[in-house]
C-alpha atoms as a PDB file:
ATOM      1  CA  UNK A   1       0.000   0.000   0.000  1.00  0.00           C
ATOM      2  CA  UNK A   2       1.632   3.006  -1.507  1.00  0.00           C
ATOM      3  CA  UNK A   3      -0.027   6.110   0.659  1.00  0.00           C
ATOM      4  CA  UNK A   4       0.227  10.128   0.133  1.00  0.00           C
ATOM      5  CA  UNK A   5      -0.700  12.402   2.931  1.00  0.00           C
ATOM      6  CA  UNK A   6      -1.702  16.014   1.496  1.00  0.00           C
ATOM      7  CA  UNK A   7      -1.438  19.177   3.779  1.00  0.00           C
ATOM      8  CA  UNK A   8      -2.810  22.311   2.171  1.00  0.00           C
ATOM      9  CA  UNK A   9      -1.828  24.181   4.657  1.00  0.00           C
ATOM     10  CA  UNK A  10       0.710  27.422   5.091  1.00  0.00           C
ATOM     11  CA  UNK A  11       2.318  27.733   7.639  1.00  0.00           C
ATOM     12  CA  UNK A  12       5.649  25.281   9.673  1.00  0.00           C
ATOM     13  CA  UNK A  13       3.020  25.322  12.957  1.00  0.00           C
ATOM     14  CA  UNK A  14      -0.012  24.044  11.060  1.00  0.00           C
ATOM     15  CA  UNK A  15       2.073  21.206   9.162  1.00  0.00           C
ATOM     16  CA  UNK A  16       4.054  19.928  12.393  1.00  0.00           C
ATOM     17  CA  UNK A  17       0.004  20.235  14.490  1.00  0.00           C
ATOM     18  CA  UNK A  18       0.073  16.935  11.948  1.00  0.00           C
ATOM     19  CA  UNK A  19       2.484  15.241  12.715  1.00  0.00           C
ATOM     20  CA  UNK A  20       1.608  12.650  15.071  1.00  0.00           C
ATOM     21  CA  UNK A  21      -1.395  11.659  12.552  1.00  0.00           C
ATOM     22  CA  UNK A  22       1.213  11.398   9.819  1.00  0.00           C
ATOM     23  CA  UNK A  23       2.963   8.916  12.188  1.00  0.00           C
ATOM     24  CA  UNK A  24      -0.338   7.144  12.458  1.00  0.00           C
ATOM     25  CA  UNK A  25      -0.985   6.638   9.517  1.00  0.00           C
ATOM     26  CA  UNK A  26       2.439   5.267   8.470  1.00  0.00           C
ATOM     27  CA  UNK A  27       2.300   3.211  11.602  1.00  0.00           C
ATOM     28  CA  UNK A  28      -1.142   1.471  10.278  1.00  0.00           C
ATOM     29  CA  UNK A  29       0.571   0.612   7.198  1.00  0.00           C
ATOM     30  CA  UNK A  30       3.578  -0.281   8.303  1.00  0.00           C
ATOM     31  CA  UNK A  31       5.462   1.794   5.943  1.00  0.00           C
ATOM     32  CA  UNK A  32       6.712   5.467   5.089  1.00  0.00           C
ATOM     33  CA  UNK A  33       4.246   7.785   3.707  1.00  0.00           C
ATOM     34  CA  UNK A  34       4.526   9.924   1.288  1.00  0.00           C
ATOM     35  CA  UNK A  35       3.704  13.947   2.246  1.00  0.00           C
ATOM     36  CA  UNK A  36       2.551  16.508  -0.215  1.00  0.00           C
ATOM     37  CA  UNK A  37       2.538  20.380   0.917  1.00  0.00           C
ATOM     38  CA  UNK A  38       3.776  23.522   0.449  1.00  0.00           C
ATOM     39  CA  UNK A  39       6.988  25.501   0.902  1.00  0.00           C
ATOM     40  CA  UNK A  40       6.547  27.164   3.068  1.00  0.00           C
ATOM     41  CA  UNK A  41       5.787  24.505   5.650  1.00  0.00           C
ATOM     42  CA  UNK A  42       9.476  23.710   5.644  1.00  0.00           C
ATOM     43  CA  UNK A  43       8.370  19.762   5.264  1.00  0.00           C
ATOM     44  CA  UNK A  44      11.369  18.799   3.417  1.00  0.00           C
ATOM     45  CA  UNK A  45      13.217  19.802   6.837  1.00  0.00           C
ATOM     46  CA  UNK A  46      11.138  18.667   9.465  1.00  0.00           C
ATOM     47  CA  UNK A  47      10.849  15.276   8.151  1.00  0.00           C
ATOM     48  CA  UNK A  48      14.759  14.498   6.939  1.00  0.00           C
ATOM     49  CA  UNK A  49      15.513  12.010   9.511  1.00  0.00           C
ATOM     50  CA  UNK A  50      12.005  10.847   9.948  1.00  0.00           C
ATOM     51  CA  UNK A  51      11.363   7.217   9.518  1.00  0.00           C
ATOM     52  CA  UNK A  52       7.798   7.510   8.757  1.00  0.00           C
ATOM     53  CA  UNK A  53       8.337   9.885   5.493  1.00  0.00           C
ATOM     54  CA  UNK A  54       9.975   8.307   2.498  1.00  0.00           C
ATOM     55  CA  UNK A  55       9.203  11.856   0.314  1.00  0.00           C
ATOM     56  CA  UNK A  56       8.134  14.828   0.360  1.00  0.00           C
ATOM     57  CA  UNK A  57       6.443  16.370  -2.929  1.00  0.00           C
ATOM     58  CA  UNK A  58       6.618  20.400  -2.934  1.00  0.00           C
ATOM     59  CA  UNK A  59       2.898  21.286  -3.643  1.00  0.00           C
ATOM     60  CA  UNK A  60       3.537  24.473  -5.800  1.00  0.00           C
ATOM     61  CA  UNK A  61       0.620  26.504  -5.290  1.00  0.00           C
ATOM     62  CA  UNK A  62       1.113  30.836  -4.620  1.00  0.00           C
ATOM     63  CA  UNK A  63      -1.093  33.538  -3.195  1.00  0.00           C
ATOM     64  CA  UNK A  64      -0.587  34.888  -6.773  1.00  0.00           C
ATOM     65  CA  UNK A  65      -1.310  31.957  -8.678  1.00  0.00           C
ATOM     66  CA  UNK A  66       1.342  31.681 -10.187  1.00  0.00           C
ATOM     67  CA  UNK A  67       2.676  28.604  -9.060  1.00  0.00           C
ATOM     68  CA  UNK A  68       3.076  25.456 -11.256  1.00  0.00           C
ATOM     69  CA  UNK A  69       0.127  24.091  -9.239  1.00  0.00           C
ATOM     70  CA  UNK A  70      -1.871  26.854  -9.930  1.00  0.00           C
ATOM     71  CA  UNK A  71      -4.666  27.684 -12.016  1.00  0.00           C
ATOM     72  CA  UNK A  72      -6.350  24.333 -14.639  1.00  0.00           C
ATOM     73  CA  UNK A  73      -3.189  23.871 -16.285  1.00  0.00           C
ATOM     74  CA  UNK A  74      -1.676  23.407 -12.672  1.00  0.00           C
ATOM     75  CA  UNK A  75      -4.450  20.780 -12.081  1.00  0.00           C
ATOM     76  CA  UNK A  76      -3.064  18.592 -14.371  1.00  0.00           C
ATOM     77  CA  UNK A  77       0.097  18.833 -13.712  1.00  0.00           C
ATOM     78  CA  UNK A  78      -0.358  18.266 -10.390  1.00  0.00           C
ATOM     79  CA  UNK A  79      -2.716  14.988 -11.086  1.00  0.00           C
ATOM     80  CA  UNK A  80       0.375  13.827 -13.876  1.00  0.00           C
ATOM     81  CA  UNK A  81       2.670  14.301 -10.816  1.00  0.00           C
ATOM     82  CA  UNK A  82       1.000  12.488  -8.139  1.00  0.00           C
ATOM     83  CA  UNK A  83      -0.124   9.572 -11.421  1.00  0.00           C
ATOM     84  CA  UNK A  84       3.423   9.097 -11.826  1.00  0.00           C
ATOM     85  CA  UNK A  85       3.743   7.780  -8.148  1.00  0.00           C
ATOM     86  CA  UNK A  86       0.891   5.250  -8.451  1.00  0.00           C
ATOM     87  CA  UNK A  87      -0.177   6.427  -4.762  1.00  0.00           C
ATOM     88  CA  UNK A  88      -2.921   3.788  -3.632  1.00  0.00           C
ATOM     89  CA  UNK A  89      -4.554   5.342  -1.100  1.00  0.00           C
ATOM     90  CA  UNK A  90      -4.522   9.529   0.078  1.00  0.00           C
ATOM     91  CA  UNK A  91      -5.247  10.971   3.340  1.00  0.00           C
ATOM     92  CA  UNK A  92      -6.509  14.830   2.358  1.00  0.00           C
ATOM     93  CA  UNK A  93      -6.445  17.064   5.291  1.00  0.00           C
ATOM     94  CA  UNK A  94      -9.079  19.853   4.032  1.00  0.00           C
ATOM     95  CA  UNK A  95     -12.333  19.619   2.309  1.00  0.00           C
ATOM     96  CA  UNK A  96     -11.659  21.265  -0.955  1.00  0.00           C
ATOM     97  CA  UNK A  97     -13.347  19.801  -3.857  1.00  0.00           C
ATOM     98  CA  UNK A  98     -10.460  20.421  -6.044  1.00  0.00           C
ATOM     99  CA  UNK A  99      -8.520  18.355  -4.968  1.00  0.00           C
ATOM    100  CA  UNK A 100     -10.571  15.195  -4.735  1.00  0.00           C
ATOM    101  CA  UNK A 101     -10.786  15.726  -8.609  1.00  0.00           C
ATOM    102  CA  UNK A 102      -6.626  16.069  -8.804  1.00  0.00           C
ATOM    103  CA  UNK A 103      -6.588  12.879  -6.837  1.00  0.00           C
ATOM    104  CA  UNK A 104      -9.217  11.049  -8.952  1.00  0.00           C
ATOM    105  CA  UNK A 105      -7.689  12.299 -12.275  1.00  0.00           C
ATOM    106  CA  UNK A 106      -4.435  10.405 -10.532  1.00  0.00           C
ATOM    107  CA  UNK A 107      -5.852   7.085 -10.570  1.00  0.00           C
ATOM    108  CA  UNK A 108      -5.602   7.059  -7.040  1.00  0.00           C
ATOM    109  CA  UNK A 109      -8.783   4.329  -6.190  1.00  0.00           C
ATOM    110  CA  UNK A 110      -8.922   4.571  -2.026  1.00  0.00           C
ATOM    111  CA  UNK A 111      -9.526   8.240  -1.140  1.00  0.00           C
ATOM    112  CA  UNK A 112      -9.897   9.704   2.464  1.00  0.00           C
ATOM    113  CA  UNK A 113     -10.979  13.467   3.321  1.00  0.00           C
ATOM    114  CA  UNK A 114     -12.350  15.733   5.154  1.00  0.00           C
ATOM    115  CA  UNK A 115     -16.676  16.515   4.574  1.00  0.00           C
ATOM    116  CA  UNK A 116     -16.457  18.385   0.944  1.00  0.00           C
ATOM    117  CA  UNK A 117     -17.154  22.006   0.865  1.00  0.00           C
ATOM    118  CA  UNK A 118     -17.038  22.435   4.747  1.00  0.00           C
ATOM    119  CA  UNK A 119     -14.142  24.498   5.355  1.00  0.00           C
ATOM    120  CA  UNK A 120     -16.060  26.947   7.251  1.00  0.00           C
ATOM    121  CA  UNK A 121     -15.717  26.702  11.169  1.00  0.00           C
ATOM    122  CA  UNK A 122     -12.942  23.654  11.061  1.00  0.00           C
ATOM    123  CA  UNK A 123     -10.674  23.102  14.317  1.00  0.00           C
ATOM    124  CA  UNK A 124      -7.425  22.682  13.009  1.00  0.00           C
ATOM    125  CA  UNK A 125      -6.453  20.186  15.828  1.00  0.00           C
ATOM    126  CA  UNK A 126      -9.608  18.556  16.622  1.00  0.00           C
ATOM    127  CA  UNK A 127     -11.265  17.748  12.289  1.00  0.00           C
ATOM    128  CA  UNK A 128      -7.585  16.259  11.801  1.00  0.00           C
ATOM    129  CA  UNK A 129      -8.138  14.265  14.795  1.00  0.00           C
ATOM    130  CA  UNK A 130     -11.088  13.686  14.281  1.00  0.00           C
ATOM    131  CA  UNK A 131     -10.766  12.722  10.822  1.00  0.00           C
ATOM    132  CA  UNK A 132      -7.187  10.561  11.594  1.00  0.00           C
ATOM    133  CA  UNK A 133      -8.991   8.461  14.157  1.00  0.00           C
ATOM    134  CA  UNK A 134     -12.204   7.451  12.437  1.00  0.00           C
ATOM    135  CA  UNK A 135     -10.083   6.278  10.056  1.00  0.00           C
ATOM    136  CA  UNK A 136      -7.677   4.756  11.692  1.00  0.00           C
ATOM    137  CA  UNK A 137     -10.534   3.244  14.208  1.00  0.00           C
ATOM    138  CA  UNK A 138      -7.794   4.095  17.073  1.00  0.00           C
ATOM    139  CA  UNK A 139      -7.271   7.185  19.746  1.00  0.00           C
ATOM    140  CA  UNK A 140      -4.849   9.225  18.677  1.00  0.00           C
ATOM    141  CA  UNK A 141      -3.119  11.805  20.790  1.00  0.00           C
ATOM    142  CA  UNK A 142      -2.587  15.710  19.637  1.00  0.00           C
ATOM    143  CA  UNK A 143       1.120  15.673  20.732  1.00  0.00           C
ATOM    144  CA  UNK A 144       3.569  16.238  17.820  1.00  0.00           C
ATOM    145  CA  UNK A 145       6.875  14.747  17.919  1.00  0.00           C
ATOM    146  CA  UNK A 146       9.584  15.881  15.638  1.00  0.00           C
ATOM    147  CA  UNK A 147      12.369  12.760  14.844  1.00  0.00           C
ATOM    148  CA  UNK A 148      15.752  14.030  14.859  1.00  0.00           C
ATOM    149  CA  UNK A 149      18.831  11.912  14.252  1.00  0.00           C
ATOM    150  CA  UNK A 150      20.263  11.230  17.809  1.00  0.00           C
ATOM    151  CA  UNK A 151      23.676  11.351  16.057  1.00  0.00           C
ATOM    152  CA  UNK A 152      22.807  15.086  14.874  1.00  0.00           C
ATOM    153  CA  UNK A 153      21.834  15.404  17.908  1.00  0.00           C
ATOM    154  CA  UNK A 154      24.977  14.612  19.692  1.00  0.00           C
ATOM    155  CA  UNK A 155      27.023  16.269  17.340  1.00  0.00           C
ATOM    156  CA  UNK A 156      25.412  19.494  18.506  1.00  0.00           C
ATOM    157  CA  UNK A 157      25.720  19.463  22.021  1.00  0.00           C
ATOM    158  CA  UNK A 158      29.235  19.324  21.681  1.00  0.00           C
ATOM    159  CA  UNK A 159      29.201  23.016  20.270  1.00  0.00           C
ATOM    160  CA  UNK A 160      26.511  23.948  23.284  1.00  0.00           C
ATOM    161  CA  UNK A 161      28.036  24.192  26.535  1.00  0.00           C
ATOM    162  CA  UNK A 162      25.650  22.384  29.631  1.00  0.00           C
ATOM    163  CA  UNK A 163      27.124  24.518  32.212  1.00  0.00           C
ATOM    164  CA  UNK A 164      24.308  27.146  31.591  1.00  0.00           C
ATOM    165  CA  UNK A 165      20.572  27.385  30.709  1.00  0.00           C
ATOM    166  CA  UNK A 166      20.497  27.678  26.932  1.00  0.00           C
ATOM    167  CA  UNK A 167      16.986  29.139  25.992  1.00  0.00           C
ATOM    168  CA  UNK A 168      15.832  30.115  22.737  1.00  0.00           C
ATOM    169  CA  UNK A 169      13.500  33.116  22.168  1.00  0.00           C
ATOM    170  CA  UNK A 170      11.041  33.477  19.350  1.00  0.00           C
ATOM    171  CA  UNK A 171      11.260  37.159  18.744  1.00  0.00           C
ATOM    172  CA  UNK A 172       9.024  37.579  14.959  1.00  0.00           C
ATOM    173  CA  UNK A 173       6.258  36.618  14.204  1.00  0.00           C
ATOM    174  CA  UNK A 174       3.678  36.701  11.177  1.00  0.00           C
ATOM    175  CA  UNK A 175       2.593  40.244  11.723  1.00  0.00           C
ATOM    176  CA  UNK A 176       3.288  43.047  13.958  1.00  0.00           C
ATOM    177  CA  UNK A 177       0.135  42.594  15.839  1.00  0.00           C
ATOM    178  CA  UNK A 178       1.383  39.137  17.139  1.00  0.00           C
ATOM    179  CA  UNK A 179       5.165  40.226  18.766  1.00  0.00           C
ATOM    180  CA  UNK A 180       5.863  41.452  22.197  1.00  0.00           C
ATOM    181  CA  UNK A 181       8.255  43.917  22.255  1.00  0.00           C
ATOM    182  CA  UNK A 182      12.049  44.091  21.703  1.00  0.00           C
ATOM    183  CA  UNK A 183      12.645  45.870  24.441  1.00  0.00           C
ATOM    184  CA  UNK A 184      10.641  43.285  26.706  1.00  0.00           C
ATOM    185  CA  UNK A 185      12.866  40.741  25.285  1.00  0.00           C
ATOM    186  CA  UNK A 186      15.858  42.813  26.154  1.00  0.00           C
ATOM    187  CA  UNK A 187      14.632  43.268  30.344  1.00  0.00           C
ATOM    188  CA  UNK A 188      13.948  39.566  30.137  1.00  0.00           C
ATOM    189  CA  UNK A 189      17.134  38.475  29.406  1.00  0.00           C
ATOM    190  CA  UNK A 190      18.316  40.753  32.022  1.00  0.00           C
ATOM    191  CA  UNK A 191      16.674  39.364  34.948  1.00  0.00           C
ATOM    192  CA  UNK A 192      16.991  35.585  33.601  1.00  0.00           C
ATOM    193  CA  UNK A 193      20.869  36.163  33.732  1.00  0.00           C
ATOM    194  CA  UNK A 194      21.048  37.439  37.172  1.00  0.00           C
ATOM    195  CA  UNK A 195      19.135  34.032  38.183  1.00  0.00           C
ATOM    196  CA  UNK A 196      20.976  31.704  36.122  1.00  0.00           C
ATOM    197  CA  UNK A 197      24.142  31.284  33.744  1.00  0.00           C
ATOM    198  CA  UNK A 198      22.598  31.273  30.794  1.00  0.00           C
ATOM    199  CA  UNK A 199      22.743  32.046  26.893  1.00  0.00           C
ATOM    200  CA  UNK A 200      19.768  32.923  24.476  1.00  0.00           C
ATOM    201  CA  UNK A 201      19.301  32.113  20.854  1.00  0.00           C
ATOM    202  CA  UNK A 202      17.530  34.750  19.072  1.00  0.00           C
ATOM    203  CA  UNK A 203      14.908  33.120  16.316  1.00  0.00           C
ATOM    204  CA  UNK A 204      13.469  35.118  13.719  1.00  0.00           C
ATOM    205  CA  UNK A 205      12.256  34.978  10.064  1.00  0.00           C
ATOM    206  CA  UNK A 206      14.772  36.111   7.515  1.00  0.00           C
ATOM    207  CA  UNK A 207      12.889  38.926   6.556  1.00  0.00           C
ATOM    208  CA  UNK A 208      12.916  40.363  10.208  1.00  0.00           C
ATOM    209  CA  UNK A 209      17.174  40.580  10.540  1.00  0.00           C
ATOM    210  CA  UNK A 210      16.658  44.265  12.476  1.00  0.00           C
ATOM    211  CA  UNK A 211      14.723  42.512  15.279  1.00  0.00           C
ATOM    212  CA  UNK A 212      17.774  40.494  16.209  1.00  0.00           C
ATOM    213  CA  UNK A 213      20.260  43.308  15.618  1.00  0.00           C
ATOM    214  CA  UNK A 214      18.058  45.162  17.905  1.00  0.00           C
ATOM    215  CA  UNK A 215      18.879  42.776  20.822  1.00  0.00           C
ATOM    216  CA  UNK A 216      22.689  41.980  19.394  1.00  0.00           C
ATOM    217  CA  UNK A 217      23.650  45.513  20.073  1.00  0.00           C
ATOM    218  CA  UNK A 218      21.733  46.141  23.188  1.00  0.00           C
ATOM    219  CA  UNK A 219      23.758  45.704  26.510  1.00  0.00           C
ATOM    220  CA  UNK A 220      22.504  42.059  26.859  1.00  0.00           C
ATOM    221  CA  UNK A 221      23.964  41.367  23.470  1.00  0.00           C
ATOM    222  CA  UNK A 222      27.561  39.772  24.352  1.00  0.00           C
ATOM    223  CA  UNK A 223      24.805  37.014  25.780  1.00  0.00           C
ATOM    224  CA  UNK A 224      22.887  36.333  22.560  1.00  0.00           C
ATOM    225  CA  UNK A 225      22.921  34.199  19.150  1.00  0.00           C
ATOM    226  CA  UNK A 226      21.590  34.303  16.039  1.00  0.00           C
ATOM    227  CA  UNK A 227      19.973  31.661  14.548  1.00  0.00           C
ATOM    228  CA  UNK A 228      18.967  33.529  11.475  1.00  0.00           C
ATOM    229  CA  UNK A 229      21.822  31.837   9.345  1.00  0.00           C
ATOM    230  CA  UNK A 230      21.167  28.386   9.554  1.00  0.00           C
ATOM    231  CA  UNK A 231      18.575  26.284   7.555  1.00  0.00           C
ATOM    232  CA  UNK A 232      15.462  25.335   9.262  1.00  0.00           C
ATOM    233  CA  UNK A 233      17.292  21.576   9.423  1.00  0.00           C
ATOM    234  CA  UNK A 234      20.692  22.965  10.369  1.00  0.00           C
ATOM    235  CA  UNK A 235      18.429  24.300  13.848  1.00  0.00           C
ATOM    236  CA  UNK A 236      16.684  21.418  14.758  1.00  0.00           C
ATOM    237  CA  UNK A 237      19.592  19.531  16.098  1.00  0.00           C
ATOM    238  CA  UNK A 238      20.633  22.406  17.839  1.00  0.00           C
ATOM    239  CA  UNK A 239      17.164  23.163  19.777  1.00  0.00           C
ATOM    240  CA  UNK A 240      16.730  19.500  20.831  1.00  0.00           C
ATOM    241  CA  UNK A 241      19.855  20.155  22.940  1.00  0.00           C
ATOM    242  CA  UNK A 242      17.908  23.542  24.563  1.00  0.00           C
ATOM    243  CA  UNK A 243      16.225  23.981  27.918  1.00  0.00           C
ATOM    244  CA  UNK A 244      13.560  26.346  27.257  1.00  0.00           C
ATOM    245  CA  UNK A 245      11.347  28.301  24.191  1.00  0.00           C
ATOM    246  CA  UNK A 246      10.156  31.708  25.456  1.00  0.00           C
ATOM    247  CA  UNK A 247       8.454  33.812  22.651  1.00  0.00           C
ATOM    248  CA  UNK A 248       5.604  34.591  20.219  1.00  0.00           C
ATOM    249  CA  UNK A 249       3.281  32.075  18.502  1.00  0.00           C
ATOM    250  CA  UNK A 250       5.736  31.344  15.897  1.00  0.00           C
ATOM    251  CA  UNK A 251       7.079  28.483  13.496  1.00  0.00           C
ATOM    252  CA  UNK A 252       9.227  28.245  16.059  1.00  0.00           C
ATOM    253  CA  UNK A 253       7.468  28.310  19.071  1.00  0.00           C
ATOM    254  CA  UNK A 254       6.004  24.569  17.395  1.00  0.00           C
ATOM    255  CA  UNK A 255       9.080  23.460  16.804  1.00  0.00           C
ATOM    256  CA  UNK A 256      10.026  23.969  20.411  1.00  0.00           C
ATOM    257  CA  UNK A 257       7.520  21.820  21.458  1.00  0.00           C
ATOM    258  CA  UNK A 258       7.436  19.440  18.921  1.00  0.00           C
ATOM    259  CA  UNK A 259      11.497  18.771  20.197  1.00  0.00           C
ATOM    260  CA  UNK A 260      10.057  18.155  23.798  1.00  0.00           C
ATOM    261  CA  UNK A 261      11.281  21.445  25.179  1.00  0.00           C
ATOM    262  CA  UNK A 262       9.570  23.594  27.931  1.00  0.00           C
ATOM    263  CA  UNK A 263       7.677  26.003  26.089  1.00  0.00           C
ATOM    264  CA  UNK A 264       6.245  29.780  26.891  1.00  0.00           C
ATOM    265  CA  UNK A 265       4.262  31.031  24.270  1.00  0.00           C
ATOM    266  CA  UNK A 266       2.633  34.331  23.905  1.00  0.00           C
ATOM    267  CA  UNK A 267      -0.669  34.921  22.375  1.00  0.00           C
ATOM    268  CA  UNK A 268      -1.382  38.176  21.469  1.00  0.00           C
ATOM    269  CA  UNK A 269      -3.265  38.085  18.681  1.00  0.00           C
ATOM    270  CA  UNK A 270      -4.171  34.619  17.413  1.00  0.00           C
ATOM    271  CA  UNK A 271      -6.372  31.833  18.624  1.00  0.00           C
ATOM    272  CA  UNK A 272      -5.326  29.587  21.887  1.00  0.00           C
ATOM    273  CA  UNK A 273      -7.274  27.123  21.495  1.00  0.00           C
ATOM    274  CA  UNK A 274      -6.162  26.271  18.042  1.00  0.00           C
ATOM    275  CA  UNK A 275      -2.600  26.609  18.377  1.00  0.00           C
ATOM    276  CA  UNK A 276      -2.058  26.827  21.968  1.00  0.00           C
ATOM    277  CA  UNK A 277      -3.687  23.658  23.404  1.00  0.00           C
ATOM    278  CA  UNK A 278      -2.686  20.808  21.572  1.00  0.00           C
ATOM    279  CA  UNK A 279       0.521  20.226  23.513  1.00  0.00           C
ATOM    280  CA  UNK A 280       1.698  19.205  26.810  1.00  0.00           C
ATOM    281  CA  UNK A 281       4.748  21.230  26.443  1.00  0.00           C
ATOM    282  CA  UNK A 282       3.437  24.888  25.457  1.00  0.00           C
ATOM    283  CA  UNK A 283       2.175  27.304  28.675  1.00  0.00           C
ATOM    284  CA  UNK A 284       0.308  29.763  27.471  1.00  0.00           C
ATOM    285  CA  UNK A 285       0.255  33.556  28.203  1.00  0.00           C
ATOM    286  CA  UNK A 286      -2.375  35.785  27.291  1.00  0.00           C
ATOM    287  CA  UNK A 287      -3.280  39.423  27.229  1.00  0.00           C
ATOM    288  CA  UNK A 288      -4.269  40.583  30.876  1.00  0.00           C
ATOM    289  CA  UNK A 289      -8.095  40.935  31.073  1.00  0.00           C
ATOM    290  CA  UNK A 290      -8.292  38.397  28.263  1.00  0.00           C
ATOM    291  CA  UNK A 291      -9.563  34.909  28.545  1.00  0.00           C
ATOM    292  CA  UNK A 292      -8.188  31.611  26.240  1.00  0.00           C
ATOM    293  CA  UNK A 293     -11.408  31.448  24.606  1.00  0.00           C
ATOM    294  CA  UNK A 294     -11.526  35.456  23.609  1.00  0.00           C
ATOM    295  CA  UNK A 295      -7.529  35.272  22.509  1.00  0.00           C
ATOM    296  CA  UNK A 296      -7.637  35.099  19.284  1.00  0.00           C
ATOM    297  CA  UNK A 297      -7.306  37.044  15.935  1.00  0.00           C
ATOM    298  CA  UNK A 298      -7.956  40.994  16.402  1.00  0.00           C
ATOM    299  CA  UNK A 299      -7.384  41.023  20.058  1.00  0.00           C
ATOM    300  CA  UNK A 300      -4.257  43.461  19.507  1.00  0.00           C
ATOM    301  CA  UNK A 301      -3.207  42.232  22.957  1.00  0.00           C
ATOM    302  CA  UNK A 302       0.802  42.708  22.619  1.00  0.00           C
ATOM    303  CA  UNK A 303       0.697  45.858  25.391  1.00  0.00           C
ATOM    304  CA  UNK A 304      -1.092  43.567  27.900  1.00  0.00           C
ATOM    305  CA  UNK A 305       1.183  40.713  27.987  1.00  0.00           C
ATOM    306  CA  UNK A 306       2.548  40.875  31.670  1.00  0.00           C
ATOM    307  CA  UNK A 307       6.365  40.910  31.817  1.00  0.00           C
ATOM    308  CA  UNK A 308       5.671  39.577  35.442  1.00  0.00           C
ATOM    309  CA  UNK A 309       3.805  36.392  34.626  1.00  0.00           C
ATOM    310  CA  UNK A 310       6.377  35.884  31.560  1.00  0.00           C
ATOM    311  CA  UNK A 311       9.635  35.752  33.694  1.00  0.00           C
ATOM    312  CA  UNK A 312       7.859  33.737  36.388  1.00  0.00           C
ATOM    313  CA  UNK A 313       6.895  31.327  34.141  1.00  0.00           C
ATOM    314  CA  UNK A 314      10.204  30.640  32.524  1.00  0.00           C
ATOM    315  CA  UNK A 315      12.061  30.947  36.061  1.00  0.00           C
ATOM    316  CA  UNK A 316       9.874  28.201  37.085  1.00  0.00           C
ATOM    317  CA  UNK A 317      10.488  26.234  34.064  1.00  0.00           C
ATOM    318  CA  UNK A 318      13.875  26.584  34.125  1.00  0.00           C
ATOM    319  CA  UNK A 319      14.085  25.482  37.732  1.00  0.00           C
ATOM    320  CA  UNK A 320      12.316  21.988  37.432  1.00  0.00           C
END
C-alpha cells in the first residue's frame, strides 16, 4: 500500500500540528508515507531524519497563482505528478473539492478526506483528529513529535556548553500585531541572567534581521545568538539540545515543542485554542483581562502581555 498524505496548509506550525497523525498513519501501514505540501511549511526539513516519510512532494501553489500548481493547467500537472507515483490510497487534510478531482484524475482508487465544501468553522487540531482516528478506528493523541537523528543530535551538544541554561527566544512573528516587544525581550534576558548562567538564541524569520540586531547591540547582546543563518534543518539539532522556548506564537514556538522542550508562548493576537492547546509542552500567556477562549485574531493584545507572569513562568520552568 503506496499512501500520500496532502497538507494544504501554510504555515511550519499548522504542518508539524500533523504530525503525530502522519505517524499514524504510516504506523497502520507499516510503511513510510509519502507527504505533499507547500513551501513554506518547511516539510522537506522537518521530516529528513524521519522514519515515517519516504518523500516529500513540494505542492507548488502561490497567493498569486502563479505557481506550477496553480490555475487548470496546474491541475493537471499536479494529477500527472502524483499519477506518476501510483499512490494507492490519500489521506486529504481539508475539504476542498479540487482536490478530490486532482486525486481522482491520478488514478488514485482509495480516497480519504475531510466533509467536501465544509471548510467553514474547522478546528485545526480537533477535524484532523477527528478525521485521523475514524479512520484509523484508534485514539490518537494531539502531541507532535519531531524525529531528529540522535547522532545530529549529539554532534550538537558538543558546540553547546551544559554549564548554563540555553533558551531560545522566538522574537518575529507573522505580523506586527502578534510580537511582544524588543525591548521586553531585552529586560527579560536581564533578569533571567542574574538568576541563572545562561545564553539565548535569538529566532526570527529572515525577513525580520533588524529585530535580532536590535537585541545583538543592546547591553545584553555579548549574551545572545543568532539563529537567522542556519537552515530550518541545520536548527533542529541544535534546539533539541535547549532547555527552554520563550516567545511569540511562531514556526518556532512549534518546533520547540514538537522537540520536547519547555515552552512559553505568547498569544497576542491569534487563537489559543487552536494553536495553543494541543501540547503538553506549550504554557500559554495571554493578554491581561483576556480569557483563552476570547484570545484570538484581532485582540491586539501585545501591550497587555505581563512581563511579570512571563519571567515567572520561565524561572519556574527553568528550575524543574
Amino acid at each position: 500500500m503506496k499512501v500520500l498524505i496532502l497538507i494544504n496548509k501554510v504555515g511550519l506550525g499548522d504542518c508539524i500540528i500533523h504530525i503525530n497523525y502522519i505517524h499514524e498513519i504510516s504506523k497502520k501501514y507499516e510503511k513510510p508515507v509519502s507527504i505533499l505540501a507547500k513551501k513554506n511549511t518547511k516539510a522537506k526539513d522537518l521530516f529528513l531524519d524521519d522514519p515515517h516519510v519516504d518523500e516529500v512532494i513540494t505542492l507548488d501553489r502561490l497567493n498569486d497563482n502563479s505557481g506550477n500548481h496553480d490555475g487548470l493547467n496546474g491541475f493537471f500537472k499536479l494529477a500527472n505528478d502524483i499519477k506518476e507515483k501510483k499512490f494507492d490510497k490519500v489521506f486529504i487534510f481539508n475539504s476542498s473539492l479540487r482536490y478530490f478531482l486532482i486525486c481522482k484524475f491520478a488514478g488514485i482508487k482509495n480516497i480519504a478526506q475531510y466533509p467536501l465544501l465544509k471548510k467553514k468553522g474547522q478546528h485545526i487540531v480537533n477535524t484532523a483528529k477527528i478525521f485521523t482516528e475514524n479512520e484509523l478506528n484508534k485514539i490518537i493523541s494531539t502531541q507532535p513529535k519531531l524525529l531528529i537523528s540522535e547522532e545530529k543530535i549529539l554532534k550538537a551538544r558538543k558546540n553547546i556548553s551544559q554549564n548554563h541554561k540555553n533558551i531560545i527566544l522566538g522574537i518575529s512573528a507573522s505580523g506586527p500585531t502578534k510580537r511582544w516587544g524588543i525591548k521586553n525581550f531585552v529586560k527579560l534576558i536581564e533578569k533571567i541572567s542574574k538568576k541563572f548562567s545562561s545564553k539565548f538564541y535569538l529566532a526570527a524569520g529572515k525577513k525580520d534581521q533588524e529585530l535580532i540586531d536590535e537585541i545583538l547591540n543592546s547591553n545584553v547582546g555579548s549574551n545572545c545568538i543568532s539563529l537567522n543563518n542556519l537552515k530550518i534543518n541545520e536548527m533542529l539539532p541544535m534546539i533539541a539540545n535547549f532547555n527552554l522556548y520563550c516567545g511569540n506564537d511562531t514556526g518556532f514556538m512549534h518546533i520547540s515543542a514538537a522537540l520536547d522542550l519547555k515552552t512559553v508562548a505568547l498569544f497576542m493576537d491569534s487563537p489559543v485554542l487552536a494553536y495553543g492547546k494541543y501540547s503538553k509542552n506549550i504554557n500559554v500567556i495571554i493578554p491581561e483581562g483576556e480569557t483563552e477562549e476570547s484570545t484570538t485574531h484581532d485582540t491586539l493584545g501585545a501591550d497587555k502581555i505581563s512581563f511579570n507572569k512571563v519571567y515567572s513562568k520561565c524561572v519556574e520552568l527553568l528550575s524543574s
